[in-house]
C-alpha atoms as a PDB file:
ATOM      1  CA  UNK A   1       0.000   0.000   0.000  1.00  0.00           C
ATOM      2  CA  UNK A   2       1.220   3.782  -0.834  1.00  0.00           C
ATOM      3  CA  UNK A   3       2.010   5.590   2.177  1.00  0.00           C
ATOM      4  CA  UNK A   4      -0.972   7.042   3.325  1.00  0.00           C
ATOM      5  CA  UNK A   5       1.371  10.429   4.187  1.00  0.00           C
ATOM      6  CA  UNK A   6       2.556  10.721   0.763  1.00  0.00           C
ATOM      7  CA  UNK A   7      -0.647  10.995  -0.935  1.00  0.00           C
ATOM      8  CA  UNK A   8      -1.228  14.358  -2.792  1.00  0.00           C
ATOM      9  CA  UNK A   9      -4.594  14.911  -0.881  1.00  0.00           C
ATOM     10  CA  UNK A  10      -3.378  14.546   2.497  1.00  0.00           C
ATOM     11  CA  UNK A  11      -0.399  16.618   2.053  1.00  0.00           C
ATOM     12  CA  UNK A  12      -2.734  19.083   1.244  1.00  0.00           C
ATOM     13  CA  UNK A  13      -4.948  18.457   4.289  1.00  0.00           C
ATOM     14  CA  UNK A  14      -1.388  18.423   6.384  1.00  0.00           C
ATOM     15  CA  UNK A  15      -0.346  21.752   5.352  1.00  0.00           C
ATOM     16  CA  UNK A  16      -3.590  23.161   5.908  1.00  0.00           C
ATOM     17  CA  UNK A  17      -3.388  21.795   9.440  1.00  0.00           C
ATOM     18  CA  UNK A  18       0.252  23.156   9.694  1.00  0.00           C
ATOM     19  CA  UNK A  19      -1.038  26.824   8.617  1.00  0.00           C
ATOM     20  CA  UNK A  20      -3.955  26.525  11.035  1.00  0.00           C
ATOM     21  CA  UNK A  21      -1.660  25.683  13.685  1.00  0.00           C
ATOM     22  CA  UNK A  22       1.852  24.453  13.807  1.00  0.00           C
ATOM     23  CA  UNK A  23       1.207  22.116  16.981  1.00  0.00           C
ATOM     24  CA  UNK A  24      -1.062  19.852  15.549  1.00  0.00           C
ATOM     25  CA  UNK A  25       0.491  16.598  14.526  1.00  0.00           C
ATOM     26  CA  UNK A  26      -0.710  14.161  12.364  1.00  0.00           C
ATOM     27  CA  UNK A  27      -0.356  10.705  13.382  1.00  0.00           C
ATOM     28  CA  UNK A  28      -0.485   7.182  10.756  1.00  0.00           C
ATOM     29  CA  UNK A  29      -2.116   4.391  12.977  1.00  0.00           C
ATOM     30  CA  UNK A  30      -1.209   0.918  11.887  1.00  0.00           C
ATOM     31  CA  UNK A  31      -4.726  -0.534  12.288  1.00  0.00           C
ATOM     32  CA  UNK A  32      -8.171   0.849  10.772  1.00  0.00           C
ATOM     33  CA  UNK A  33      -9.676   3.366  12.748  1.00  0.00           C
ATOM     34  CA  UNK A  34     -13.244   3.600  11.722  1.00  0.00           C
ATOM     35  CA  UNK A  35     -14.846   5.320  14.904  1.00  0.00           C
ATOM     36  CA  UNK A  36     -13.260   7.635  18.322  1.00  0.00           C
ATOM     37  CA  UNK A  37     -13.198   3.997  20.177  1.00  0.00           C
ATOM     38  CA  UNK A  38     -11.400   2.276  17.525  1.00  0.00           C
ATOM     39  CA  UNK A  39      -8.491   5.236  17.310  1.00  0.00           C
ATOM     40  CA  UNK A  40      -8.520   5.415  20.941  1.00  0.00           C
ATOM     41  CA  UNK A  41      -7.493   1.462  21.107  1.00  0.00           C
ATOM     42  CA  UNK A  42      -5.105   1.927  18.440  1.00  0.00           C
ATOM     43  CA  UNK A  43      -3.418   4.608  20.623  1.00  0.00           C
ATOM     44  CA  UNK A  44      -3.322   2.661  23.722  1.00  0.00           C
ATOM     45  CA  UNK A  45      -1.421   0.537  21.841  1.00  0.00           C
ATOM     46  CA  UNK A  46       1.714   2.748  20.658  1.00  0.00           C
END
């Protein structure tokens, strides 16, 4: 699979984000994240 980070649409959405405000950080999750509960379990598990 392409990196998800390399994609032309999200490195629009990413420097967007980075204008908005320079502290927000993007992060790439290694499992699917469909809903809040599902990122949240991916997190717990960094």
């Amino acid at each position: 699979m392409e990196d998800l980070l390399n994609k032309e649409s999200v490195k629009r959405v990413l420097k967007v984000l980075n204008d908005f405000d320079q502290s927000i950080k993007v992060e790439n999750l290694d499992t699917s994240a469909r809903t809040a509960k599902d990122a949240a379990e991916s997190f717990r598990k960094l």
